[in-house]
C-alpha atoms as a PDB file:
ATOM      1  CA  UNK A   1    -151.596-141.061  30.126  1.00  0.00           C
ATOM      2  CA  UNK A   2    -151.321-139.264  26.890  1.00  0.00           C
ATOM      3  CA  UNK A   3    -154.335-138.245  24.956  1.00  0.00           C
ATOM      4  CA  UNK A   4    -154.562-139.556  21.392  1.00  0.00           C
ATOM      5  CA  UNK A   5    -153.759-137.554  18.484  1.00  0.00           C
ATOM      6  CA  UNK A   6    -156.574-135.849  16.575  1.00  0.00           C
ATOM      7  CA  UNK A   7    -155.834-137.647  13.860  1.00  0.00           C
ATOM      8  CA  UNK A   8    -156.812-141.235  15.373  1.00  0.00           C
ATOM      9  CA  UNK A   9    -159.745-139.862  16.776  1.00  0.00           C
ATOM     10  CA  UNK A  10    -160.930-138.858  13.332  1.00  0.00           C
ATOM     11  CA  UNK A  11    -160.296-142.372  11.782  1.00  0.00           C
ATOM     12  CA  UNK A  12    -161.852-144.134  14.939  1.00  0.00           C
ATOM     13  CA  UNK A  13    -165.308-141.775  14.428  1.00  0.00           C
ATOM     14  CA  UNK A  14    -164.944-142.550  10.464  1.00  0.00           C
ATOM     15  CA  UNK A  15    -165.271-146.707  11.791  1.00  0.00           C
ATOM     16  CA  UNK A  16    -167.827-146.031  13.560  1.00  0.00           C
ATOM     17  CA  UNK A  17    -170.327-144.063  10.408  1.00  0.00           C
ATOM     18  CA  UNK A  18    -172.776-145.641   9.321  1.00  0.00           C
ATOM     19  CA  UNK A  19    -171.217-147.168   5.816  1.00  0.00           C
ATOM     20  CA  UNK A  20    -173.627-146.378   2.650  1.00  0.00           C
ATOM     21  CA  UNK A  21    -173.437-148.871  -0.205  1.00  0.00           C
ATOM     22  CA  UNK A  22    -172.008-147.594  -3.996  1.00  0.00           C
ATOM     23  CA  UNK A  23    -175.115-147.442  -5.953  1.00  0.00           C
ATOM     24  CA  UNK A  24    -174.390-151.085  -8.318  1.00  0.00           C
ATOM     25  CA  UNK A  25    -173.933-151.063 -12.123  1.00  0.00           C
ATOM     26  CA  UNK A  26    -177.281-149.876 -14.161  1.00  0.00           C
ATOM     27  CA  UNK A  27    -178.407-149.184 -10.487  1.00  0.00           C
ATOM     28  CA  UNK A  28    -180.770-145.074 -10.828  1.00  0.00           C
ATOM     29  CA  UNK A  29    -179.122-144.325  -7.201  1.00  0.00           C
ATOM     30  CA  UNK A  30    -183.030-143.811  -5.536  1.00  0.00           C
ATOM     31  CA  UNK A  31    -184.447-145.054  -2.498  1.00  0.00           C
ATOM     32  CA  UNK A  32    -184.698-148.585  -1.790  1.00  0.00           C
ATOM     33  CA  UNK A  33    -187.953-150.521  -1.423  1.00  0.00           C
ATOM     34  CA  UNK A  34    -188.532-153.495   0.754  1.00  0.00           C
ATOM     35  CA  UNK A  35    -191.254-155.087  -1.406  1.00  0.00           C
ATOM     36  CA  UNK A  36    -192.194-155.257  -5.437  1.00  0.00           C
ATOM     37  CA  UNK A  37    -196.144-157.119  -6.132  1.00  0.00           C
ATOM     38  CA  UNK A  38    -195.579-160.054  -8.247  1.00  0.00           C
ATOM     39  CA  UNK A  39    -198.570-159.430 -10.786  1.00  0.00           C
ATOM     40  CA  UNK A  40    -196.263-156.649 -12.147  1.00  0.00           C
ATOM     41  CA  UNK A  41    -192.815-158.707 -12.571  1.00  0.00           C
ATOM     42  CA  UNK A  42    -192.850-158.699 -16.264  1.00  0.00           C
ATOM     43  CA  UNK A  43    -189.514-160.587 -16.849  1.00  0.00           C
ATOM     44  CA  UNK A  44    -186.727-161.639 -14.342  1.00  0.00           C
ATOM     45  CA  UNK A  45    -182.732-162.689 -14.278  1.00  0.00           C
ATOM     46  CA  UNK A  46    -179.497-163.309 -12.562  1.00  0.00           C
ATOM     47  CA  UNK A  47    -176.982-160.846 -13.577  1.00  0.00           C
ATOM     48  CA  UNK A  48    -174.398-162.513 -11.374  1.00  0.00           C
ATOM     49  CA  UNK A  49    -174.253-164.232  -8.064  1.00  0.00           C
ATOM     50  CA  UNK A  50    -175.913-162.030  -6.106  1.00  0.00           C
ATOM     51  CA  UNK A  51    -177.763-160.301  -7.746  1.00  0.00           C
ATOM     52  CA  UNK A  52    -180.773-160.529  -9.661  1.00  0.00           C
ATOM     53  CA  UNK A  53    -182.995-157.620 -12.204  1.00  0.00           C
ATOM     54  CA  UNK A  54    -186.710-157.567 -12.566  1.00  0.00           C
ATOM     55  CA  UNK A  55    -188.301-155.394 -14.994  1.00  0.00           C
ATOM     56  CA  UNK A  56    -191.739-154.721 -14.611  1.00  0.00           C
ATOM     57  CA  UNK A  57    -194.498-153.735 -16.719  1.00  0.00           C
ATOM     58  CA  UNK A  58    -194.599-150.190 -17.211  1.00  0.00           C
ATOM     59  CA  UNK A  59    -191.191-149.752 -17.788  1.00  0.00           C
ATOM     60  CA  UNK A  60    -190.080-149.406 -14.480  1.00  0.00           C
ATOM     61  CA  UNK A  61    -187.253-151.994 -13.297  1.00  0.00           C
ATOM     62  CA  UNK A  62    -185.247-153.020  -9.981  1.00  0.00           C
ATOM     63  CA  UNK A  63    -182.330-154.904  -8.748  1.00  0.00           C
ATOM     64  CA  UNK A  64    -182.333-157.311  -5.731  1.00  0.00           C
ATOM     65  CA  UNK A  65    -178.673-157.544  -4.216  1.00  0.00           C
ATOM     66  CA  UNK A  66    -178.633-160.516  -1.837  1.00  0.00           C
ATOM     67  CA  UNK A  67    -176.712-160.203   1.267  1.00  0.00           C
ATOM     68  CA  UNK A  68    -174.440-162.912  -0.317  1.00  0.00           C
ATOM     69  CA  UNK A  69    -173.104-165.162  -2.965  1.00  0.00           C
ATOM     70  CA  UNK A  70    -176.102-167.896  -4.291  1.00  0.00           C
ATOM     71  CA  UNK A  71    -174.310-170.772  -5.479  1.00  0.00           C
ATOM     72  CA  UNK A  72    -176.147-171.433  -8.821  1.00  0.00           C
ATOM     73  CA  UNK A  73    -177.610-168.078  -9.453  1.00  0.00           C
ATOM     74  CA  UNK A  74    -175.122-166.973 -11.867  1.00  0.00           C
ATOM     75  CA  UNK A  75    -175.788-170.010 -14.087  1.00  0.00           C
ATOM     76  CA  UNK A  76    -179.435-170.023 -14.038  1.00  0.00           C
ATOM     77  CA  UNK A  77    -178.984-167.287 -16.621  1.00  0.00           C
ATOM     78  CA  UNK A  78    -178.133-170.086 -18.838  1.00  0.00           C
ATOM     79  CA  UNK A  79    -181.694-171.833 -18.534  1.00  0.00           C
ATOM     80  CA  UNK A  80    -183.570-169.103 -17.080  1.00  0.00           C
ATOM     81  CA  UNK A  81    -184.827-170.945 -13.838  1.00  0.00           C
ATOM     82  CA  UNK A  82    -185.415-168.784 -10.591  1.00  0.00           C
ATOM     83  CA  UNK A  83    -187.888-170.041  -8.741  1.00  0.00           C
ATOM     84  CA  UNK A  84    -189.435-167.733  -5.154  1.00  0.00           C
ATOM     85  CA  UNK A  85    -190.458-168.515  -1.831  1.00  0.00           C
ATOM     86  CA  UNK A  86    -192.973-165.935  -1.217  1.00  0.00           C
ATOM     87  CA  UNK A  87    -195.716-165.508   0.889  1.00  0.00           C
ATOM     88  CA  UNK A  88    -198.792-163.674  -0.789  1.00  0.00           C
ATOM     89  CA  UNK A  89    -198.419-161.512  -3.718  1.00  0.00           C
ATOM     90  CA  UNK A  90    -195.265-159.584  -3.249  1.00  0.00           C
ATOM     91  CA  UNK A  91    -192.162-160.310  -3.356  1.00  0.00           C
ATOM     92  CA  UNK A  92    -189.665-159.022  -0.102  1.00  0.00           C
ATOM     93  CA  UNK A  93    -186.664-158.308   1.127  1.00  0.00           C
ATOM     94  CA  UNK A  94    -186.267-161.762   3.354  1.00  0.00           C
ATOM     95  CA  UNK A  95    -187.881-164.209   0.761  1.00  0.00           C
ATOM     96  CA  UNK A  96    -185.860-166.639  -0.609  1.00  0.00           C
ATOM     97  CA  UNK A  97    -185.029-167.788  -4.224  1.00  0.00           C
ATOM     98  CA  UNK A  98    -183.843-170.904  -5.374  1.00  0.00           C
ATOM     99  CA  UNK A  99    -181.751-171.201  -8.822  1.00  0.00           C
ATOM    100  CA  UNK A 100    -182.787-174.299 -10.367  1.00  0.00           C
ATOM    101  CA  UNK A 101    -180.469-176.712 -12.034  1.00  0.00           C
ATOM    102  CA  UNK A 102    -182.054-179.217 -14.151  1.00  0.00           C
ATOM    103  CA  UNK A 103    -178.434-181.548 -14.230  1.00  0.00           C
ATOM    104  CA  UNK A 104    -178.979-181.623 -10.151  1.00  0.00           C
ATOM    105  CA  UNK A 105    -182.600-182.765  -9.797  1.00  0.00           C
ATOM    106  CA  UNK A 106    -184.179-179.447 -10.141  1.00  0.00           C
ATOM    107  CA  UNK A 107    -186.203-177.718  -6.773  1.00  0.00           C
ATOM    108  CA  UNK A 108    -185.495-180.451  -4.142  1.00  0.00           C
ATOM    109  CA  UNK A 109    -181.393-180.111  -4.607  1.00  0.00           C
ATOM    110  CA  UNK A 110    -181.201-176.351  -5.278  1.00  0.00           C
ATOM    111  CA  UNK A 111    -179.974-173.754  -1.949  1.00  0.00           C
ATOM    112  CA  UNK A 112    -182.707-171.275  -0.528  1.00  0.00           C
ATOM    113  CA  UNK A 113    -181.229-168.038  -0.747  1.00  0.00           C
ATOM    114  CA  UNK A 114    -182.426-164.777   0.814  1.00  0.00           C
ATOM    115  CA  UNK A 115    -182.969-161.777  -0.754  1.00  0.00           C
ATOM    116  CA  UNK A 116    -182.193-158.300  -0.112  1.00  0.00           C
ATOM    117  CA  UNK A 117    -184.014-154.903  -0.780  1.00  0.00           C
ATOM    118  CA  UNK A 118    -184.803-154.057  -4.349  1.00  0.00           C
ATOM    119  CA  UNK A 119    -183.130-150.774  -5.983  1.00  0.00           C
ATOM    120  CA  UNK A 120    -184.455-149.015  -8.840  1.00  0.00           C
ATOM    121  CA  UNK A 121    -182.733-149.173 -12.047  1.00  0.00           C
ATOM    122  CA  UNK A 122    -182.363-148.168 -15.640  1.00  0.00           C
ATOM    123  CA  UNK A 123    -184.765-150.145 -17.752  1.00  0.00           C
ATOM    124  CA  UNK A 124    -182.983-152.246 -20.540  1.00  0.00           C
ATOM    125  CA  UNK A 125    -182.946-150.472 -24.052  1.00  0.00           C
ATOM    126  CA  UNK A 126    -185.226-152.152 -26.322  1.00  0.00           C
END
């Protein structure tokens, strides 16, 4: 049996490296955290469907990037309404977060979605 050529070998290691994620629009490129404490959330909203911004009092802000699409997230921009399933006073990688759609009965017919880690980000220009 042949070996195979060094070149295959190369792209079947490069499959098997551990892939890194492209730091996301407005995203500073630093390390992610797994948590951010609620009391500090100065304003929060969807910038798409998966993905939401918090800035935070202080000046500091963060982006959540959910592992996946949330249906209604994107339009919640359009009346603001995000609410959290947390448990204590921080908010974590693994809690969930409804968009809330007044025309559909609000809470009770909106999709739990989960949320990722936060990365740190440029804060908006005021």
């Amino acid at each position: 049996m042949r070996n195979p050529p060094a070149a295959c070998l190369c792209l079947l290691l490069a499959q098997c490296a551990p892939q890194v994620d492209s730091p996301a629009a407005g995203a500073l490129g630093g390390a992610r955290i797994e948590c951010i404490d609620l009391s500090a959330v100065a304003a929060r909203r969807a910038e798409g469907p998966d993905s939401i911004r918090f800035e935070m009092f202080g000046g500091k802000a963060f982006v959540n990037h959910l592992p996946g699409r949330c249906p209604g997230l994107a339009q919640s921009r359009d009346f603001g309404a995000l609410a959290f399933e947390v448990q204590g006073n921080r908010l974590c990688h693994g809690d969930t977060v409804r968009a809330l759609d007044p025309a559909l009965g609000g809470y009770g017919q909106s999709v739990p979605c989960v949320l990722g880690s936060f990365t740190p980000a440029a804060p908006e220009p005021r």
